[in-house]
PDB file of N, CA and C in Angstrom:
ATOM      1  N   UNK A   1      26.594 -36.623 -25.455  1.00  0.00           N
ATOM      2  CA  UNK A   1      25.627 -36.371 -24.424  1.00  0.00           C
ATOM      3  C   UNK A   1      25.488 -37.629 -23.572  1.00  0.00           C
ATOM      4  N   UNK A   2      25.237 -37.744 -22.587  1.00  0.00           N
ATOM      5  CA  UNK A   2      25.689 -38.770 -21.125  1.00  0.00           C
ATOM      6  C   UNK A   2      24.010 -38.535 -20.806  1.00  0.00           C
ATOM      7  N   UNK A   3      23.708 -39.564 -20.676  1.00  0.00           N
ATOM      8  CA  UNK A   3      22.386 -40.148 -19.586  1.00  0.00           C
ATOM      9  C   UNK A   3      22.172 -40.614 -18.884  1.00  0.00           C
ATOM     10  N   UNK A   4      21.343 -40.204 -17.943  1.00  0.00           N
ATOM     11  CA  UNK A   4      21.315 -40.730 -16.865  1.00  0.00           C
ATOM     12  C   UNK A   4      20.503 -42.368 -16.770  1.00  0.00           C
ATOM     13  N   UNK A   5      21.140 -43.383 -16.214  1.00  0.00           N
ATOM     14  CA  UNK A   5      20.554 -44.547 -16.148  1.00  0.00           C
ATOM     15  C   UNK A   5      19.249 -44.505 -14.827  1.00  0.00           C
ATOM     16  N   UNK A   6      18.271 -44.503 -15.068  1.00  0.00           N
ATOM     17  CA  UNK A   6      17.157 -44.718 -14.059  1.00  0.00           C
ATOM     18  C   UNK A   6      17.436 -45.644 -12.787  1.00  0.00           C
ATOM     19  N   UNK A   7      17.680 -45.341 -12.007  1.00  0.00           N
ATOM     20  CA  UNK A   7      17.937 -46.762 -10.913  1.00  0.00           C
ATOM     21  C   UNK A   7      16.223 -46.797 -10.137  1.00  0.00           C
ATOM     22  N   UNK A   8      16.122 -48.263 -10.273  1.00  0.00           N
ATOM     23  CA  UNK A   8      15.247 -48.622  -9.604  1.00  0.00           C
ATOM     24  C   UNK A   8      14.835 -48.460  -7.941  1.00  0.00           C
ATOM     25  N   UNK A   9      14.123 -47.729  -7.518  1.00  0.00           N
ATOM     26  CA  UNK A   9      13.405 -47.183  -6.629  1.00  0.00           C
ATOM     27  C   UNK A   9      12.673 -48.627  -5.849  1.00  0.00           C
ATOM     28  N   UNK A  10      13.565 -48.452  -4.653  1.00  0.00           N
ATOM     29  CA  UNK A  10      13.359 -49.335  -3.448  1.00  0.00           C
ATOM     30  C   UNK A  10      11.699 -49.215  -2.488  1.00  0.00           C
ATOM     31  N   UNK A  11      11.227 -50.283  -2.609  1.00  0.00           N
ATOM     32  CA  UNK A  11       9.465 -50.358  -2.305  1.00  0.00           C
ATOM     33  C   UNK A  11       9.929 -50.170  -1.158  1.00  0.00           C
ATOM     34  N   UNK A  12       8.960 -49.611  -0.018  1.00  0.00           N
ATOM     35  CA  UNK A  12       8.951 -49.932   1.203  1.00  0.00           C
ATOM     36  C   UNK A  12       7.514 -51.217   1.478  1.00  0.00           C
ATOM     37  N   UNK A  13       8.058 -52.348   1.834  1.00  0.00           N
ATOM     38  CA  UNK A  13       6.770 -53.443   2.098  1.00  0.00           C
ATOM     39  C   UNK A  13       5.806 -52.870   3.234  1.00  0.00           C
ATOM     40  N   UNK A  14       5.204 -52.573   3.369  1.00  0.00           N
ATOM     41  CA  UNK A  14       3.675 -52.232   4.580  1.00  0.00           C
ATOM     42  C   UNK A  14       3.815 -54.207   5.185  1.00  0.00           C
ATOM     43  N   UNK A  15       3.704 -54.485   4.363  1.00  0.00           N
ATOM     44  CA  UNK A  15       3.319 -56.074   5.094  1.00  0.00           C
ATOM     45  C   UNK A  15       4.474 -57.033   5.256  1.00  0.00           C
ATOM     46  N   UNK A  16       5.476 -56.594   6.902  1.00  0.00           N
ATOM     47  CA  UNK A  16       6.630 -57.041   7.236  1.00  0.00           C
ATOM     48  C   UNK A  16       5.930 -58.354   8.075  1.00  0.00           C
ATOM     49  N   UNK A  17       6.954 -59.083   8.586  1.00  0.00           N
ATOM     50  CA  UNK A  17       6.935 -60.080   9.670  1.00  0.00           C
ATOM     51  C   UNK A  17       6.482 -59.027  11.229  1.00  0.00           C
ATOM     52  N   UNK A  18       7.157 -58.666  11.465  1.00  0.00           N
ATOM     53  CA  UNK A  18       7.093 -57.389  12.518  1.00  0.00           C
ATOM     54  C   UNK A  18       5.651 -56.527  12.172  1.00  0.00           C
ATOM     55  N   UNK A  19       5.339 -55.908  11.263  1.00  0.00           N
ATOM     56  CA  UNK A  19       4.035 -55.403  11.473  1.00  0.00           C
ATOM     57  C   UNK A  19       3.036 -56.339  11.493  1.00  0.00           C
ATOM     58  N   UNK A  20       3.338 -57.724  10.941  1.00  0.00           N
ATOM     59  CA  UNK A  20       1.597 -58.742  11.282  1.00  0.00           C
ATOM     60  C   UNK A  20       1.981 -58.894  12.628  1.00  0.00           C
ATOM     61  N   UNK A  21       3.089 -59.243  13.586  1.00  0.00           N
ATOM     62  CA  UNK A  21       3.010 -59.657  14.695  1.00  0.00           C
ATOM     63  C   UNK A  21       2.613 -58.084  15.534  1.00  0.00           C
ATOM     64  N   UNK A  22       2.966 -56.755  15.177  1.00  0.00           N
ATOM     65  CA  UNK A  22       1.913 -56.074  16.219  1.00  0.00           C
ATOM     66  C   UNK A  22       0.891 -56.082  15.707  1.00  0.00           C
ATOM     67  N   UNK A  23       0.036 -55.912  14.746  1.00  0.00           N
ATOM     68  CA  UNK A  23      -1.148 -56.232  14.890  1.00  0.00           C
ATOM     69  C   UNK A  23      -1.982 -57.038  15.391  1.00  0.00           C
ATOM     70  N   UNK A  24      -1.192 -58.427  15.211  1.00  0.00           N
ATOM     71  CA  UNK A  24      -1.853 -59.577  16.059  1.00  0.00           C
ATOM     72  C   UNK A  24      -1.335 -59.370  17.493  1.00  0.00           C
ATOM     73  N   UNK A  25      -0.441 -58.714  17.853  1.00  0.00           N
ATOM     74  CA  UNK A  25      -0.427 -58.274  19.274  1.00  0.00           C
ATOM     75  C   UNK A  25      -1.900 -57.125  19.679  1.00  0.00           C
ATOM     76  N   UNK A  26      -2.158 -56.613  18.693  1.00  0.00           N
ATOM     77  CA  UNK A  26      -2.782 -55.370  18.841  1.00  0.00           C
ATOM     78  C   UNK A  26      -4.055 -56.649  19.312  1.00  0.00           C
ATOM     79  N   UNK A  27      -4.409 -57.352  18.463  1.00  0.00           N
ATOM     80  CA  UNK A  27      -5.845 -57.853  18.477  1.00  0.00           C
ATOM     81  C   UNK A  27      -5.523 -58.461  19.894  1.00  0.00           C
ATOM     82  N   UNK A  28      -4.753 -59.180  20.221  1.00  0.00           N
ATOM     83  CA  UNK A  28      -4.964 -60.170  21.039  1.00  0.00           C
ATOM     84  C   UNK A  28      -5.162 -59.801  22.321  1.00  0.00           C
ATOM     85  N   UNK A  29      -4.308 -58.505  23.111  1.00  0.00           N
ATOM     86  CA  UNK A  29      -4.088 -57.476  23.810  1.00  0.00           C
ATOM     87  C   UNK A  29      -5.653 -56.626  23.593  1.00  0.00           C
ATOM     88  N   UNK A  30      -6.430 -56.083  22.825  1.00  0.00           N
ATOM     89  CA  UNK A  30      -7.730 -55.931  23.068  1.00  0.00           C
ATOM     90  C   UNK A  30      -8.762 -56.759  23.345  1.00  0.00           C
ATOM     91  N   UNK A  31      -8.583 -58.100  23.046  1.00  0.00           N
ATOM     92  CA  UNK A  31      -9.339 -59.148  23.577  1.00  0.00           C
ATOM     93  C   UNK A  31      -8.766 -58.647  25.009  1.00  0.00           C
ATOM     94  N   UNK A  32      -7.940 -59.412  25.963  1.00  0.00           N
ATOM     95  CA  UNK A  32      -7.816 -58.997  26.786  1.00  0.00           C
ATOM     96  C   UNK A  32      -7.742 -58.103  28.246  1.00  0.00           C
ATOM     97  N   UNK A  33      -7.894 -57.217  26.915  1.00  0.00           N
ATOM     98  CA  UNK A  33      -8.165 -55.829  28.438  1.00  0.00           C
ATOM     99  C   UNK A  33      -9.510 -55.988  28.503  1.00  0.00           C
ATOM    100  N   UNK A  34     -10.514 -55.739  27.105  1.00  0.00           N
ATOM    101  CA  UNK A  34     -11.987 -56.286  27.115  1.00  0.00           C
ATOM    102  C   UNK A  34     -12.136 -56.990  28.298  1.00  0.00           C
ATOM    103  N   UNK A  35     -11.975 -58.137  28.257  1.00  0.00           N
ATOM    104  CA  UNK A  35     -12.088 -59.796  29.113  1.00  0.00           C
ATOM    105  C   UNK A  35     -12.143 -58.960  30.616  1.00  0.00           C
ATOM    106  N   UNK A  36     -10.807 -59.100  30.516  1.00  0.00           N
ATOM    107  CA  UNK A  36      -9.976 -58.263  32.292  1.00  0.00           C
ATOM    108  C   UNK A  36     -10.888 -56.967  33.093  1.00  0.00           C
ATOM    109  N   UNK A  37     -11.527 -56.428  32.035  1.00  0.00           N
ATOM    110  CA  UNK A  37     -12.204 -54.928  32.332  1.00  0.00           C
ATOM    111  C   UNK A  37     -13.986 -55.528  32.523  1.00  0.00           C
ATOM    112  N   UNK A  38     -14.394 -56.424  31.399  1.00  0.00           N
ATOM    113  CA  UNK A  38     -15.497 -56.945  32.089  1.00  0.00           C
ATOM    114  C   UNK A  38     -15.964 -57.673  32.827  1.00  0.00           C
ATOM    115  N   UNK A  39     -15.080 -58.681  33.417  1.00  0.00           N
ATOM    116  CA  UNK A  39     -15.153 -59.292  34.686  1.00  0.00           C
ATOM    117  C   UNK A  39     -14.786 -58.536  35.772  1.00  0.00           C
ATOM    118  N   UNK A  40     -14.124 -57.421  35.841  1.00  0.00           N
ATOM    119  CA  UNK A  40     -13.351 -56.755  36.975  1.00  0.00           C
ATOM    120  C   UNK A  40     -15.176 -55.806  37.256  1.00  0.00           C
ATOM    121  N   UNK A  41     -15.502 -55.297  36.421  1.00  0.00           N
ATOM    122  CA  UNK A  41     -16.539 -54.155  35.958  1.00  0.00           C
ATOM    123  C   UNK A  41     -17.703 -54.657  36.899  1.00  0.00           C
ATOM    124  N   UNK A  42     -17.932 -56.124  36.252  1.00  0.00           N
ATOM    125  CA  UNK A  42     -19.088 -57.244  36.707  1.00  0.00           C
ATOM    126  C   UNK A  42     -19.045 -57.634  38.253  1.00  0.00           C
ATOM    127  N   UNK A  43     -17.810 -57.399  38.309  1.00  0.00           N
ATOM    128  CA  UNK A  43     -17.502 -57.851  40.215  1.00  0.00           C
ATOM    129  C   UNK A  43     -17.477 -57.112  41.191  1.00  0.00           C
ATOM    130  N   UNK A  44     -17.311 -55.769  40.439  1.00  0.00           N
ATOM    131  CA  UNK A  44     -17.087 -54.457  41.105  1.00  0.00           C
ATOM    132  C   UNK A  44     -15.890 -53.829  41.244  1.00  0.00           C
ATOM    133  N   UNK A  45     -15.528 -52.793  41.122  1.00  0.00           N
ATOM    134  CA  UNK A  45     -13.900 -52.201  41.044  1.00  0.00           C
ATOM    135  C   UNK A  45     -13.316 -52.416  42.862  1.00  0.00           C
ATOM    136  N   UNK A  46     -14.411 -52.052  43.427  1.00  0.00           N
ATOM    137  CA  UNK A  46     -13.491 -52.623  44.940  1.00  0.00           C
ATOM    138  C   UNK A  46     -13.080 -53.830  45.344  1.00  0.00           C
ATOM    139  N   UNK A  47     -13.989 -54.898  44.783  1.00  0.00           N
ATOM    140  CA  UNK A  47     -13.028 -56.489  44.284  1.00  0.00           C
ATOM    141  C   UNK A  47     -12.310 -56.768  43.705  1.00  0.00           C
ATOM    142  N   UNK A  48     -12.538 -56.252  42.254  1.00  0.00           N
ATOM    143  CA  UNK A  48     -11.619 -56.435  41.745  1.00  0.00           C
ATOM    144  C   UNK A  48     -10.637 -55.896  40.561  1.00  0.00           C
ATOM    145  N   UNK A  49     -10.721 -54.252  41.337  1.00  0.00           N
ATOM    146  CA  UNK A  49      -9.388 -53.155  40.792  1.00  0.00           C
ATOM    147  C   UNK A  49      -8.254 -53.838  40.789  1.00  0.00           C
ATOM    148  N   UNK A  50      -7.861 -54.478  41.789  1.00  0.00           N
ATOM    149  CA  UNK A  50      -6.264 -54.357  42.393  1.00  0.00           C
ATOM    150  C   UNK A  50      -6.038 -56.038  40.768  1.00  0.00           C
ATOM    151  N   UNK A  51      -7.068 -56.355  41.340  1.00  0.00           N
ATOM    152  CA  UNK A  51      -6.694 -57.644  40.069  1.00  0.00           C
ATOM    153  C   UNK A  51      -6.682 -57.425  38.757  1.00  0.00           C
ATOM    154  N   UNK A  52      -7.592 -56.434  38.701  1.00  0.00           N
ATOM    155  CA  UNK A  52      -7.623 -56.007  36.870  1.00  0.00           C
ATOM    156  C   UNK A  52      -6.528 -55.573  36.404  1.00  0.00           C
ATOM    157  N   UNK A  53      -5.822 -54.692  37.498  1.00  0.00           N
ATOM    158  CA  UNK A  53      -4.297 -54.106  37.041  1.00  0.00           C
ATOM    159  C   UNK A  53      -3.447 -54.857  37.282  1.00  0.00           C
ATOM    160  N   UNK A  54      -3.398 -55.996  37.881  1.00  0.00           N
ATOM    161  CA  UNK A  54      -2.292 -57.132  37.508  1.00  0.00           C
ATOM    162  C   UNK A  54      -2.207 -57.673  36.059  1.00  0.00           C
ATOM    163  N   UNK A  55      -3.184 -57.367  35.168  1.00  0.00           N
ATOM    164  CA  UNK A  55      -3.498 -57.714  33.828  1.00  0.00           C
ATOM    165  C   UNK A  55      -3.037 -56.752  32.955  1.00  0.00           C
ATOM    166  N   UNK A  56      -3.925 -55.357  33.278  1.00  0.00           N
ATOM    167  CA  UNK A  56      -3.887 -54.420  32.537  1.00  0.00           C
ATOM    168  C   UNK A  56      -2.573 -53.759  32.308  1.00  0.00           C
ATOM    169  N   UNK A  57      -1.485 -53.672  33.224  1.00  0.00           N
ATOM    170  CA  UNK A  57      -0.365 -52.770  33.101  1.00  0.00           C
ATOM    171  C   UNK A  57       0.843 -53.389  32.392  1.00  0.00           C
ATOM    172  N   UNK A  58       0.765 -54.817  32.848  1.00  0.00           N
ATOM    173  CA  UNK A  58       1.799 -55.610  32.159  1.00  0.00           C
ATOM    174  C   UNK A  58       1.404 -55.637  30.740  1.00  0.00           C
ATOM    175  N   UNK A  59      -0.018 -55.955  30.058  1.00  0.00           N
ATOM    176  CA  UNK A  59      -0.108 -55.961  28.798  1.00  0.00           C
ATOM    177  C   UNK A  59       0.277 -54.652  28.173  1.00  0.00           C
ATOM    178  N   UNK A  60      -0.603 -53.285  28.787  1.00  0.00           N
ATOM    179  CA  UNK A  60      -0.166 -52.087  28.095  1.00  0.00           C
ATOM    180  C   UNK A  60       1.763 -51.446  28.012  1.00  0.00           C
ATOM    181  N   UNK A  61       2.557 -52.440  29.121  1.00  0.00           N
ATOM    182  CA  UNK A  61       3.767 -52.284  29.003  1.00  0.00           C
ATOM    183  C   UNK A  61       4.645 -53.113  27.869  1.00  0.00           C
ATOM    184  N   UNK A  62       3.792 -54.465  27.848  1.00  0.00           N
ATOM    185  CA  UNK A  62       4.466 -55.555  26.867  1.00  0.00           C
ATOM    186  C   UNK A  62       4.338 -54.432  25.225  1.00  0.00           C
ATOM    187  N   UNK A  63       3.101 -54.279  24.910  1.00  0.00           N
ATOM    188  CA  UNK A  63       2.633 -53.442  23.671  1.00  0.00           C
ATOM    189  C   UNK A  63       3.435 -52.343  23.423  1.00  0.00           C
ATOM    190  N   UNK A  64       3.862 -51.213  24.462  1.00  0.00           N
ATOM    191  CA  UNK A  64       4.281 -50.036  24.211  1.00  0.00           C
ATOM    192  C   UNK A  64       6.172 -50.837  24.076  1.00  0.00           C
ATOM    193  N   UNK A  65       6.344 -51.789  24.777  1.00  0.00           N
ATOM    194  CA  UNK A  65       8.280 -51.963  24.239  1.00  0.00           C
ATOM    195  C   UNK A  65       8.188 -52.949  22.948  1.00  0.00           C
ATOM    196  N   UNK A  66       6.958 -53.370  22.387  1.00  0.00           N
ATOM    197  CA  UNK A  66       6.946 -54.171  20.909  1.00  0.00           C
ATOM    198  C   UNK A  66       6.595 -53.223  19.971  1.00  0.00           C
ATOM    199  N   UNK A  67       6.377 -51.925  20.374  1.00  0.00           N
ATOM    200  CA  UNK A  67       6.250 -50.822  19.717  1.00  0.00           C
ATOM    201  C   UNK A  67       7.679 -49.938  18.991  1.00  0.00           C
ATOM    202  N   UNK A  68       8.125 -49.641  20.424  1.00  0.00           N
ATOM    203  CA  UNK A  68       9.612 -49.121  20.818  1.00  0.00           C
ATOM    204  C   UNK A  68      10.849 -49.681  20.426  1.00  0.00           C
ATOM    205  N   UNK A  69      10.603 -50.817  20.526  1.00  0.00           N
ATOM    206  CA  UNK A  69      11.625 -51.815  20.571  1.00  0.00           C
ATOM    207  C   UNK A  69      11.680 -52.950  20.403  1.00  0.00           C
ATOM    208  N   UNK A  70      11.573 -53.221  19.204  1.00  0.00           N
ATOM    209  CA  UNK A  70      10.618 -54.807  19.135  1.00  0.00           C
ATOM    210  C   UNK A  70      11.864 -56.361  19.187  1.00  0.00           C
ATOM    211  N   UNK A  71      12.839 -56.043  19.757  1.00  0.00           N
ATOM    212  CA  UNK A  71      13.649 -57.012  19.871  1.00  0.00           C
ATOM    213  C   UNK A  71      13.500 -56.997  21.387  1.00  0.00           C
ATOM    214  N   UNK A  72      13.736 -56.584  22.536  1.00  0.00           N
ATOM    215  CA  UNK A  72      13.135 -55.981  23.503  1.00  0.00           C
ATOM    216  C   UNK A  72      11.952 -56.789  23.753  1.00  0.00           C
ATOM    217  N   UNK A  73      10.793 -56.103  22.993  1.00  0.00           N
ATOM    218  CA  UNK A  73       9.700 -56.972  23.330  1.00  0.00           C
ATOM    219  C   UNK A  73       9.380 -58.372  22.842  1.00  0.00           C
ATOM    220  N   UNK A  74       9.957 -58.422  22.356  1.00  0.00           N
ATOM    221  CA  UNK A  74       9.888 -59.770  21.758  1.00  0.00           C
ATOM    222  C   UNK A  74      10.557 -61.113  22.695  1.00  0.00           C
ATOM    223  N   UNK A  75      11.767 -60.285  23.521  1.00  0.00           N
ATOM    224  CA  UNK A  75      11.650 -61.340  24.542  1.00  0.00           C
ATOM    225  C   UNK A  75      10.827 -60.921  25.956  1.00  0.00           C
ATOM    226  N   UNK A  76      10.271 -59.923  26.304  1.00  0.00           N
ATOM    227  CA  UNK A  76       9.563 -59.984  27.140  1.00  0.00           C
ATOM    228  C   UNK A  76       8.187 -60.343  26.841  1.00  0.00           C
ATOM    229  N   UNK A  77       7.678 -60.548  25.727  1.00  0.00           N
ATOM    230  CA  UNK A  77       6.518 -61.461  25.531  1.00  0.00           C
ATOM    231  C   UNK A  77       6.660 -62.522  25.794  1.00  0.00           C
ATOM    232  N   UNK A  78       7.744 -63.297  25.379  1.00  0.00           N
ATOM    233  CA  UNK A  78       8.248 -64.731  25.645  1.00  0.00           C
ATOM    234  C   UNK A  78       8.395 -64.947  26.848  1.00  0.00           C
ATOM    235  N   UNK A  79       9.019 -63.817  27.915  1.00  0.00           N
ATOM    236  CA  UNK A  79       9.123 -64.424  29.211  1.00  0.00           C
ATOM    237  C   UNK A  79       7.612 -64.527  29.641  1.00  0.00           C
ATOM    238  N   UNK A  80       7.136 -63.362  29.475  1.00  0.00           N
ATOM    239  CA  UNK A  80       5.633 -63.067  29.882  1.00  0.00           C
ATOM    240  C   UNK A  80       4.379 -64.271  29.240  1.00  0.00           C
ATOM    241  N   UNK A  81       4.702 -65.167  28.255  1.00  0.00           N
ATOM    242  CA  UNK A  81       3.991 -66.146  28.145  1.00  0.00           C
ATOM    243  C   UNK A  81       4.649 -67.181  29.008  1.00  0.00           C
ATOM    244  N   UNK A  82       5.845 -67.195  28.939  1.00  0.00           N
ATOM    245  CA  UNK A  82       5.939 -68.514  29.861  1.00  0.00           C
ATOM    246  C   UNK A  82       5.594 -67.994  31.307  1.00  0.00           C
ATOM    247  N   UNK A  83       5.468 -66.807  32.369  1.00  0.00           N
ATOM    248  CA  UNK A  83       4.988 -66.942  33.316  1.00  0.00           C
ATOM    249  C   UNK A  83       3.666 -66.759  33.522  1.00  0.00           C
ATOM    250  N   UNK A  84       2.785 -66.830  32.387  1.00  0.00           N
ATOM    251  CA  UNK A  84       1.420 -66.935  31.889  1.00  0.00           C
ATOM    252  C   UNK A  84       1.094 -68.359  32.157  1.00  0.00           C
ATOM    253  N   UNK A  85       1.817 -68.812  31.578  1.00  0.00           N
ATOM    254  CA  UNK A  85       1.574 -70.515  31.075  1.00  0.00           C
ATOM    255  C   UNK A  85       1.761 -71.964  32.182  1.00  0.00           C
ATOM    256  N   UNK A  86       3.222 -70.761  33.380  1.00  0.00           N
ATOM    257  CA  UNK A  86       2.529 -71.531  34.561  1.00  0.00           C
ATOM    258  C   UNK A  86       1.886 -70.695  35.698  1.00  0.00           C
ATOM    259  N   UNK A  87       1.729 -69.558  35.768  1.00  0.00           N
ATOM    260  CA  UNK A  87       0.345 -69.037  36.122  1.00  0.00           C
ATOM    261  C   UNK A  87      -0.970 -69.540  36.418  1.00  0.00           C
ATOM    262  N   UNK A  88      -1.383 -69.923  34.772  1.00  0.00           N
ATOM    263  CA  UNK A  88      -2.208 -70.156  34.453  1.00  0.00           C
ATOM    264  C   UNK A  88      -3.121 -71.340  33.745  1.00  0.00           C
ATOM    265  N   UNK A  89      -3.291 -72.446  34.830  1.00  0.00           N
ATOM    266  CA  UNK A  89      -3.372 -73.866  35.079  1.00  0.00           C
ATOM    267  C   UNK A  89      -4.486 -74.510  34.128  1.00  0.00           C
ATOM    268  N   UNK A  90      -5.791 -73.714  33.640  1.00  0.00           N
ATOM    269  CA  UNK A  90      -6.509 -73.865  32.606  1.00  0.00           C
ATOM    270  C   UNK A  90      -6.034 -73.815  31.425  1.00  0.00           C
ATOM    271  N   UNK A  91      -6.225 -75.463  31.137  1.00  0.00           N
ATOM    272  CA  UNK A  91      -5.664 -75.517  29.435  1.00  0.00           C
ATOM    273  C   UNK A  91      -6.602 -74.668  28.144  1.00  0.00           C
ATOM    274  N   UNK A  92      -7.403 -74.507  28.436  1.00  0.00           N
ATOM    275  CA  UNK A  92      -8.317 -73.313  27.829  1.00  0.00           C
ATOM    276  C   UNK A  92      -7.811 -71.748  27.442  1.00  0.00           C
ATOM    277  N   UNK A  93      -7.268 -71.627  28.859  1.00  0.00           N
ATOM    278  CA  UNK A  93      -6.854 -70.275  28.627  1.00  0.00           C
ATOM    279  C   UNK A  93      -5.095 -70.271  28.166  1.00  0.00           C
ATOM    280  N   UNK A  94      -4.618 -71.424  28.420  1.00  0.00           N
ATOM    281  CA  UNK A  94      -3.205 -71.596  27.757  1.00  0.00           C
ATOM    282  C   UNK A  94      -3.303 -71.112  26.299  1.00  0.00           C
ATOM    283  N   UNK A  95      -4.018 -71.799  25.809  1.00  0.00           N
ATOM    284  CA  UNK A  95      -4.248 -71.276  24.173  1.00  0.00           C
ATOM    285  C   UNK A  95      -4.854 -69.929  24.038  1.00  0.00           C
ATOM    286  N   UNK A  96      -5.271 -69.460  25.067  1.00  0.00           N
ATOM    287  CA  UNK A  96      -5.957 -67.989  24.523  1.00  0.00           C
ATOM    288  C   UNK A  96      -4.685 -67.096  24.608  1.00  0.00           C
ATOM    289  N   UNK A  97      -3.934 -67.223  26.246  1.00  0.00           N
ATOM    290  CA  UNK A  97      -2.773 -65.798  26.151  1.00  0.00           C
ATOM    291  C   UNK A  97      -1.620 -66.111  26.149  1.00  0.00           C
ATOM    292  N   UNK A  98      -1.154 -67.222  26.508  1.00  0.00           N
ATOM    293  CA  UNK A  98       0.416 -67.588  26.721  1.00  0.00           C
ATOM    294  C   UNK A  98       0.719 -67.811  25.096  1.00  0.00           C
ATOM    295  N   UNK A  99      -0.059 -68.713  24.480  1.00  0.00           N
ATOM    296  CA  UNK A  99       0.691 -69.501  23.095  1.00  0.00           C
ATOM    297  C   UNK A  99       0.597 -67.831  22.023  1.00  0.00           C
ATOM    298  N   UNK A 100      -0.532 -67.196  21.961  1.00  0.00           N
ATOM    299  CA  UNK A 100      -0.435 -65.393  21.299  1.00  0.00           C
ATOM    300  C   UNK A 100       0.746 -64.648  21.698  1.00  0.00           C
ATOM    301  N   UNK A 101       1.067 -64.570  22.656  1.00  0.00           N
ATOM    302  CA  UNK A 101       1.723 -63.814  23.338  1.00  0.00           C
ATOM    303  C   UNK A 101       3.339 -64.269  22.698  1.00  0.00           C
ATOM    304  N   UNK A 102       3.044 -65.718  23.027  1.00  0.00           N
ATOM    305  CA  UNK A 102       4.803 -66.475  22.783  1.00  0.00           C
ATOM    306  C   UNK A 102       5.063 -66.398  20.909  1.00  0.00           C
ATOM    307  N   UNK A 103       3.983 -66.393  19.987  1.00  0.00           N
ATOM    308  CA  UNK A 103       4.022 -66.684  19.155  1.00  0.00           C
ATOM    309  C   UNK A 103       4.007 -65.210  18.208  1.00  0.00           C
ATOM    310  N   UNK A 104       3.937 -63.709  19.005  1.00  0.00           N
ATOM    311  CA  UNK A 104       4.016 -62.616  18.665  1.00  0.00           C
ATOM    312  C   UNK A 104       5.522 -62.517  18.792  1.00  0.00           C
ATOM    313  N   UNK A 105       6.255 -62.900  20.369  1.00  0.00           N
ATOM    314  CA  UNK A 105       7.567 -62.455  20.080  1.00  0.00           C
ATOM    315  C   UNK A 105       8.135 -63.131  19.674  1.00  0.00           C
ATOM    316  N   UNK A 106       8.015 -64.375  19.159  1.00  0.00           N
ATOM    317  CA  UNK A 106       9.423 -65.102  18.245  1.00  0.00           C
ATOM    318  C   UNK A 106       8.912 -64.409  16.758  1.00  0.00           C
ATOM    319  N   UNK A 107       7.861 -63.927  16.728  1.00  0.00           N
ATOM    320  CA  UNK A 107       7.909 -62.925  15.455  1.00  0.00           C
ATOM    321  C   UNK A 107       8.178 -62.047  15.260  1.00  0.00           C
ATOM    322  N   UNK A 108       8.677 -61.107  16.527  1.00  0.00           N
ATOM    323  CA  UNK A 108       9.407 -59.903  16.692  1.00  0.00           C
ATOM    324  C   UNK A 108      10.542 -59.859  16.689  1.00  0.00           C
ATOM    325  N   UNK A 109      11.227 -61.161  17.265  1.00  0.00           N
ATOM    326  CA  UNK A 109      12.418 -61.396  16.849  1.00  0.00           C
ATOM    327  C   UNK A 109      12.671 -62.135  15.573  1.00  0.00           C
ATOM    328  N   UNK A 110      12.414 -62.672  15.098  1.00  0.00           N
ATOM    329  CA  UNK A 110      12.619 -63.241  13.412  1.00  0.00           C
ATOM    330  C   UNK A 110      11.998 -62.041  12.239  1.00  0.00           C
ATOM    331  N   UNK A 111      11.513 -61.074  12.956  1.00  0.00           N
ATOM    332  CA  UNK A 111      10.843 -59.651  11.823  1.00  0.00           C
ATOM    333  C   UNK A 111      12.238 -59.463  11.848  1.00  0.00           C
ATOM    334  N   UNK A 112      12.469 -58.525  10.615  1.00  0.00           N
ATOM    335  CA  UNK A 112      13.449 -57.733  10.066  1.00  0.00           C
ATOM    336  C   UNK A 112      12.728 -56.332  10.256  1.00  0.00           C
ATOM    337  N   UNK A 113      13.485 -55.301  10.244  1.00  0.00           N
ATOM    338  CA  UNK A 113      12.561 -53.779   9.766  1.00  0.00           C
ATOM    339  C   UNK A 113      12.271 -53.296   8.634  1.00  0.00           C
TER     340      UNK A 113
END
């Protein structure tokens, strides 16, 4: 009589390199629209609609190809922090979106699936 040897059953990890970096995309990207939506809100949408969506569309586009495609997004976060970073001349806000942003996609690219 022949038996069968049990082969060990492959985990799937929940907690990759790639899923902490969208989440911390997730967080950082809701700070953001927050921010973008209550100053735009506070100023009035006829001041400043046209500016809120200079914010809003690029982030909800960066998110949906680190979703899709996270090699993909991973360098368009990177480009998108560095034209953040000279954009955006306050060393204050350097650390809030460019260094998140840059530090999500070199984790999208160094994630495995």
């Amino acid at each position: 009589m022949v038996t069968a040897v049990p082969q060990p059953q492959r985990r799937k990890d929940v907690f990759t390199v790639r899923n902490a970096a969208r989440v911390l995309l997730g967080v950082v990207s809701a700070f953001w629209l927050w921010f973008v939506c209550a100053v735009g809100f506070s100023e009035g949408l006829s001041v400043a609609g046209v500016h809120m969506l200079k914010f809003i569309i690029p982030i909800l586009a960066l998110n949906a190809l680190a979703w899709l495609w996270p090699r993909v997004g991973g360098v368009a976060l990177i480009a998108a922090a560095l034209l953040a970073a000279w954009y955006l001349h306050n060393v204050y806000t350097f650390w809030l979106m460019p260094v998140p942003f840059a530090a999500v996609g070199v984790a999208l690219l160094l994630g495995r699936r």
